[in-house]
Structure formats: structure tokens, C-alpha cells
C-alpha atoms as a PDB file:
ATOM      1  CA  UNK A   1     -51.915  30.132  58.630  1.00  0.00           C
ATOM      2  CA  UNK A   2     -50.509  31.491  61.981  1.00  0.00           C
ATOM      3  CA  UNK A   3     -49.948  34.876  60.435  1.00  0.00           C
ATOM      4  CA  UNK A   4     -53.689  35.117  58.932  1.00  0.00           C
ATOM      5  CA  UNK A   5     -54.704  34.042  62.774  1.00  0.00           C
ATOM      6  CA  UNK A   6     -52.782  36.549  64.600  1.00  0.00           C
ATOM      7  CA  UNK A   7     -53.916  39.592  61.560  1.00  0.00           C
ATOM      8  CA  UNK A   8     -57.857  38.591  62.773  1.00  0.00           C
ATOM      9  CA  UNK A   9     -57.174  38.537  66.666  1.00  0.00           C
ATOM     10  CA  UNK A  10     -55.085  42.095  65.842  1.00  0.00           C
ATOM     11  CA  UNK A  11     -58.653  43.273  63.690  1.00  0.00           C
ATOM     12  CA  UNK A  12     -60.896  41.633  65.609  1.00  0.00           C
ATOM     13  CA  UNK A  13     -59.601  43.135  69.025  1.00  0.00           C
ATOM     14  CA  UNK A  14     -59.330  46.891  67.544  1.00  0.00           C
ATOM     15  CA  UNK A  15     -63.139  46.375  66.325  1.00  0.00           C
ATOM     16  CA  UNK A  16     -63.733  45.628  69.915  1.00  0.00           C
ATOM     17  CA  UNK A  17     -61.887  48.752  71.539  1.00  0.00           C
ATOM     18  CA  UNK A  18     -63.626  50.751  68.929  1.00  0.00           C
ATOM     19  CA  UNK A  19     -67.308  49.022  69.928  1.00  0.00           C
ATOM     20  CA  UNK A  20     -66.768  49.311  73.431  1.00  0.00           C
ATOM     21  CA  UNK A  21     -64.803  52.322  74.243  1.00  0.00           C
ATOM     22  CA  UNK A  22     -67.317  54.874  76.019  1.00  0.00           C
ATOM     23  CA  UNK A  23     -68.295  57.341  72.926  1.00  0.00           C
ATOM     24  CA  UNK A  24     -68.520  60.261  75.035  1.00  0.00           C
ATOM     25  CA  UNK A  25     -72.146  61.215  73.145  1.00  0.00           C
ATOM     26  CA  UNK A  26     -74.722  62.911  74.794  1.00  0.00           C
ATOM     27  CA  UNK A  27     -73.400  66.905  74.756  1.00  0.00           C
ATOM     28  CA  UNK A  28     -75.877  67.438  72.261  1.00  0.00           C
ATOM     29  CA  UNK A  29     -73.800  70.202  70.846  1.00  0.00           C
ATOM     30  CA  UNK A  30     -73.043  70.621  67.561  1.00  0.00           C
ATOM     31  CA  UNK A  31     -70.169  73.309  65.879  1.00  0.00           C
ATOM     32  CA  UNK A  32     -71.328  76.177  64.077  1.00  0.00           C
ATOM     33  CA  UNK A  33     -69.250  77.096  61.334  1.00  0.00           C
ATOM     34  CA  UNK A  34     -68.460  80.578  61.043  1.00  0.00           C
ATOM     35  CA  UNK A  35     -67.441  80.146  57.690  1.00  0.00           C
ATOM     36  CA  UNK A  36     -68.312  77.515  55.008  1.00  0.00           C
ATOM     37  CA  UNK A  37     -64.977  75.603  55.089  1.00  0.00           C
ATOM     38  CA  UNK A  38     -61.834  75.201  57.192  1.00  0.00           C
ATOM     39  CA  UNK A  39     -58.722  73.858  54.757  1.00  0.00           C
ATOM     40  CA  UNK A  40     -55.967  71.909  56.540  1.00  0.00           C
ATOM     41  CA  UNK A  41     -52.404  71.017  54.973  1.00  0.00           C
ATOM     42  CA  UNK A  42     -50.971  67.908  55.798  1.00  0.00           C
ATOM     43  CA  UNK A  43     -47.645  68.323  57.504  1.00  0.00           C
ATOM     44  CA  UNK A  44     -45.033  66.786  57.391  1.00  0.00           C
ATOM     45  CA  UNK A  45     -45.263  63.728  59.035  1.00  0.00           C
ATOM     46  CA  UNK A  46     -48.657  63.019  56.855  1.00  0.00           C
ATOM     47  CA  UNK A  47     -50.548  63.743  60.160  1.00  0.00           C
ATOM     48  CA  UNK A  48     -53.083  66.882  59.873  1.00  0.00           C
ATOM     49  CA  UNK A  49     -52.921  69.150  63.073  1.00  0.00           C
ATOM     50  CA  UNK A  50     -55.505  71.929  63.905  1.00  0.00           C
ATOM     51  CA  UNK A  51     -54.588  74.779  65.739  1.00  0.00           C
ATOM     52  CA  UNK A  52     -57.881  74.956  67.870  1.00  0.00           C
ATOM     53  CA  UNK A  53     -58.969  77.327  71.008  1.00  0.00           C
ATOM     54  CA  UNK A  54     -60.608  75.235  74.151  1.00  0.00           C
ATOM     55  CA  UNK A  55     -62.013  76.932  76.974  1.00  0.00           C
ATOM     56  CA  UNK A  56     -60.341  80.146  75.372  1.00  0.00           C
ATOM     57  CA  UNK A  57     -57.310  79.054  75.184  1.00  0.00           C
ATOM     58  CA  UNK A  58     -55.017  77.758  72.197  1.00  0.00           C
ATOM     59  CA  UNK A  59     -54.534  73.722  72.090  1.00  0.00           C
ATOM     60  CA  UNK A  60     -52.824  72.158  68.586  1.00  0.00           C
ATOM     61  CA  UNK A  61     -54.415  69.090  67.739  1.00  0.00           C
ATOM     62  CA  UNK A  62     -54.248  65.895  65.580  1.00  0.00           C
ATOM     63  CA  UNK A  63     -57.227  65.240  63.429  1.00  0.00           C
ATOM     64  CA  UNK A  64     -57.736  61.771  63.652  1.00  0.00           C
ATOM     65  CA  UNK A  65     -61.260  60.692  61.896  1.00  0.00           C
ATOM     66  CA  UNK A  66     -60.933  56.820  64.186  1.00  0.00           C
ATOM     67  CA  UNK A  67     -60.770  58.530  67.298  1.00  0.00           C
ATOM     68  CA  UNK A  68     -63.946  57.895  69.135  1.00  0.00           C
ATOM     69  CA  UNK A  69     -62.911  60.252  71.962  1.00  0.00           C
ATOM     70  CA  UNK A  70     -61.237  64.124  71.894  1.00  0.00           C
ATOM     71  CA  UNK A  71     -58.849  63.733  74.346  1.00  0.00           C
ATOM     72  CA  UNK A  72     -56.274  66.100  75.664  1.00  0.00           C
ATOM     73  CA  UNK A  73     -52.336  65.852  76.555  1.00  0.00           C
ATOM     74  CA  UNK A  74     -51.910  66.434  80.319  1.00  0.00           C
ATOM     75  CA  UNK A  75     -50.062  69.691  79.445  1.00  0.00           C
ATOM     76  CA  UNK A  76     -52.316  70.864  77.312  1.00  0.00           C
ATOM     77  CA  UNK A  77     -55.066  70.055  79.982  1.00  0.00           C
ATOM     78  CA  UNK A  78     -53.366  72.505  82.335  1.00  0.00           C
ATOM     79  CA  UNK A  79     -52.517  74.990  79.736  1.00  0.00           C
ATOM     80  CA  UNK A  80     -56.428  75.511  79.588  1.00  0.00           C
ATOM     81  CA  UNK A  81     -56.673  75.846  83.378  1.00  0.00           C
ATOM     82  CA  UNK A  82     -58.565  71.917  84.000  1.00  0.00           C
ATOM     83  CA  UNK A  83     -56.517  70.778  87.179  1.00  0.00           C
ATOM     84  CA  UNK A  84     -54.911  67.178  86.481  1.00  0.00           C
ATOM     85  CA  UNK A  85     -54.948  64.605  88.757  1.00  0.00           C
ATOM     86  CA  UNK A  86     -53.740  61.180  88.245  1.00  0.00           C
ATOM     87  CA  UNK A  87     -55.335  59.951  91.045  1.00  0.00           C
ATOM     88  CA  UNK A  88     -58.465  60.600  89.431  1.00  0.00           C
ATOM     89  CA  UNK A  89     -57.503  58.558  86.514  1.00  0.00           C
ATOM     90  CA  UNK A  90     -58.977  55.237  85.686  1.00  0.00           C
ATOM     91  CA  UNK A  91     -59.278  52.647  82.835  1.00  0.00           C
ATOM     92  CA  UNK A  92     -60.785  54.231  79.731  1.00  0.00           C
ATOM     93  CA  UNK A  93     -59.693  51.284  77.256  1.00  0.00           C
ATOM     94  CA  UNK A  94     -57.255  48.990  76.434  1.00  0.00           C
ATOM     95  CA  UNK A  95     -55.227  50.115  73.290  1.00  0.00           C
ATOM     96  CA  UNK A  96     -52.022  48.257  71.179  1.00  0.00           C
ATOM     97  CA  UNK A  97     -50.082  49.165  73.579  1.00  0.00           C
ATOM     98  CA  UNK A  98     -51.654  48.413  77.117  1.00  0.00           C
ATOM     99  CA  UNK A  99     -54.203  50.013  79.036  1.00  0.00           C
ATOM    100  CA  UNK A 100     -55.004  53.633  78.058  1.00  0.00           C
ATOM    101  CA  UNK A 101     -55.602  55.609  81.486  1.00  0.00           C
ATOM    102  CA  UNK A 102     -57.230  58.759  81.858  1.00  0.00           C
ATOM    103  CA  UNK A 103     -59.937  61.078  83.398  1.00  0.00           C
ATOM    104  CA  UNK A 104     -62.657  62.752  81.756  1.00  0.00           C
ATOM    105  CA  UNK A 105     -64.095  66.675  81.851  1.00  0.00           C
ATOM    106  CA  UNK A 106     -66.094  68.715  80.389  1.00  0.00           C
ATOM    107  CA  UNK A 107     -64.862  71.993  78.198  1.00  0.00           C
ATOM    108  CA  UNK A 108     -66.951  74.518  77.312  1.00  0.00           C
ATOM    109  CA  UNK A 109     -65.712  75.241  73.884  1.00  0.00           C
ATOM    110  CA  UNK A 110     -63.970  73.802  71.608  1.00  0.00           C
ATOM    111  CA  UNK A 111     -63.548  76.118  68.250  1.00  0.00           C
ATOM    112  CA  UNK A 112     -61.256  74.828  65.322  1.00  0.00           C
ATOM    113  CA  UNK A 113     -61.789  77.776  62.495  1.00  0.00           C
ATOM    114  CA  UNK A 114     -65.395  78.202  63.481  1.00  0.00           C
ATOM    115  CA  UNK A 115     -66.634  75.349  63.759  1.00  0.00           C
ATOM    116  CA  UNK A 116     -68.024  75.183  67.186  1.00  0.00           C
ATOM    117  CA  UNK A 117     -68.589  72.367  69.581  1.00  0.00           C
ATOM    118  CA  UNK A 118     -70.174  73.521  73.161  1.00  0.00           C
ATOM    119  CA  UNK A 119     -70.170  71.966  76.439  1.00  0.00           C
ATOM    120  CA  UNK A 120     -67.747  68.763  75.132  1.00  0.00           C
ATOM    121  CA  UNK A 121     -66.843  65.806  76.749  1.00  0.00           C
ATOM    122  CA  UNK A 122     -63.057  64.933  76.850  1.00  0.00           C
ATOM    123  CA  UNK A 123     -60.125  63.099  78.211  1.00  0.00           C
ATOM    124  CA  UNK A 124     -57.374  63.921  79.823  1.00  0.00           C
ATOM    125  CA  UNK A 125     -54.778  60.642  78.864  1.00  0.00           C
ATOM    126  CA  UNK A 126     -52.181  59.861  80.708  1.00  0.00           C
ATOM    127  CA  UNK A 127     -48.946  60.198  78.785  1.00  0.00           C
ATOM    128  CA  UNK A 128     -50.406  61.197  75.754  1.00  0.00           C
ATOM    129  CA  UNK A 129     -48.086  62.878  72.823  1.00  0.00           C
ATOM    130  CA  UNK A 130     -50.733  64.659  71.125  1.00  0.00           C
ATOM    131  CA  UNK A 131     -53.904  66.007  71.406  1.00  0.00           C
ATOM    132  CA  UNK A 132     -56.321  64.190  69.423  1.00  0.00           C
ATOM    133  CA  UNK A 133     -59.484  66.152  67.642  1.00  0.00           C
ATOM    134  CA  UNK A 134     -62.163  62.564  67.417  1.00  0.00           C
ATOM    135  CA  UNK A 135     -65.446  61.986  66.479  1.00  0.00           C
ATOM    136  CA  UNK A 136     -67.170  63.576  68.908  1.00  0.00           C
ATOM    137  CA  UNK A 137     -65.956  66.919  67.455  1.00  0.00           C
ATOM    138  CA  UNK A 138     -65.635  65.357  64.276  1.00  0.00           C
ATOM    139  CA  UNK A 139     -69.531  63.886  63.654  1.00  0.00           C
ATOM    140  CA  UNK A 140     -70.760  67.246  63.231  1.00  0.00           C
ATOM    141  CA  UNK A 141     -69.188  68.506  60.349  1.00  0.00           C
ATOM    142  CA  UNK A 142     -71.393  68.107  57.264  1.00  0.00           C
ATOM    143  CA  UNK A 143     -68.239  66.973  54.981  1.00  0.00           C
ATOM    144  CA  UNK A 144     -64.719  65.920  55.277  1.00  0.00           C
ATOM    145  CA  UNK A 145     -62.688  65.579  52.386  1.00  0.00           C
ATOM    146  CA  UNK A 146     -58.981  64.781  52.049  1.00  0.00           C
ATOM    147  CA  UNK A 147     -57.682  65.332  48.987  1.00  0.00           C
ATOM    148  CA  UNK A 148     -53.988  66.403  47.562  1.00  0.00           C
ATOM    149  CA  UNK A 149     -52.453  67.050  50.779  1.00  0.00           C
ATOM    150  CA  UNK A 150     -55.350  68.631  52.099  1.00  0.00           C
ATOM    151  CA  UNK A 151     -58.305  68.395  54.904  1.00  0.00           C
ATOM    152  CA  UNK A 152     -61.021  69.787  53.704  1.00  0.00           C
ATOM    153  CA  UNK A 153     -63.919  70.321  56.746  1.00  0.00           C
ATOM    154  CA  UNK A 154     -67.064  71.731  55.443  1.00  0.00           C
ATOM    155  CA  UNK A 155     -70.136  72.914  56.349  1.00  0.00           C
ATOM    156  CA  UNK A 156     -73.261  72.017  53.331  1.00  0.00           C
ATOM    157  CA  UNK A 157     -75.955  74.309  55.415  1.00  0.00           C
ATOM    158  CA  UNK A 158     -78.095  71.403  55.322  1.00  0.00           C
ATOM    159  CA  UNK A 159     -78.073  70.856  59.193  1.00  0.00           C
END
């Protein structure tokens, strides 16, 4: 009885982060896909990574389809030229582990095998492993499919 308790609070509690983490919405931008569809293998560690260009520059990032935010590793942050500052940084959520701190900018690109996303909101979080490609990149691709070791991201026309 205890154990179906604690496995609710656990579910319960990531429903709320998930309902009440800012979504970052509002850019208005959508990607344009250059191409029809972008293929992905799934590495190694089962993750799928896409090698993307921000602001210009190259930035490798997890695909992850929960993610409600794209949010950037502080070195990859700098690597694109935004200045980090963790006196900037403030409570963004509270995740399994604690609270998640960070500080949000804008990019002006963000281009993973032409699909396009313009003027995108992002965070910076502290301590982050990984770059992290969310929904707000994610919610404009017509399809996703993942299928035999592969990410499929495609682009119907229908938009």
C-alpha cells in the first residue's frame, strides 16, 4: 500500500512540474524544413542526439519529446557567444532531483537539418549535462516517428 502511495505522489508531482513549468510559447516561430525528413540513429546509450547550429554556431543536442523547455548547457551557452551569468539565474522548476536553476534568452536560430525555429526562447541550466532539444522546437514538426533505432522528424507540407 505504501509503495502504490509513494508511485502516485512520484506521478502526481511530475504531472505538476510538467503543468506548471513556464512553456516558453509565444515565439510564434515555426521551423521550415529544408528537406522533407531529418533521420536520427539512436546511439548508444538509447538517447537520440542532434547535431544542431544555434545562433550560427554548432550545439549537439538530446531529443527529448517531455521536455517542455530547449535549454542549453552553460558551455554550450558560451560556445554560441550568450554571456552566462549565474547571478542572473533563478528558479525555473523543481525537478527529481531539487530545484532546477537557470536563466532564460532568446536565440535567433535554431536549425537541426532544416528544420528551422526563429527567434526561440531558451534556458541556460545550471549544471546541466546535455543540451536538451524540447517541445518548443519539437511542436512544430508535422511527424515524429521512432521506429527500429531510428528518429524519424518529418515534415507532411500540410502546415
Amino acid at each position: 500500500m505504501l509503495e502504490k502511495l509513494a508511485m502516485g505522489a512520484t506521478i502526481g508531482a511530475g504531472l505538476a512540474i510538467g503543468l506548471l513549468w513556464p512553456t516558453g510559447h509565444g515565439s510564434g516561430a515555426s521551423p521550415t524544413p529544408a528537406s522533407a525528413d531529418v533521420v536520427i540513429a539512436r546511439s548508444g546509450d538509447h538517447h537520440y542526439y542532434a547535431d544542431a547550429t544555434v545562433n550560427g554556431a554548432p550545439v549537439r543536442f538530446m531529443i527529448d519529446t517531455g521536455a517542455s523547455e530547449t535549454a542549453l548547457t552553460e558551455a554550450d551557452a558560451r560556445q554560441i557567444g550568450i554571456e552566462v551569468d549565474p547571478a542572473k539565474y533563478e528558479v525555473v522548476g523543481d525537478g527529481p532531483s531539487g530545484i532546477v536553476r537557470g536563466q532564460y534568452v532568446q536565440l535567433k536560430s535554431i536549425d537541426v537539418g532544416g528544420f528551422r525555429q526563429r527567434d526561440a526562447k531558451a534556458l541556460i541550466m545550471q549544471g546541466a549535462p546535455v543540451s536538451l532539444l524540447g517541445q518548443p522546437f519539437l511542436e512544430n514538426v508535422d511527424e515524429i516517428v521512432i521506429r527500429q533505432g531510428e528518429m524519424r522528424l518529418s515534415a507532411t507540407g500540410g502546415s
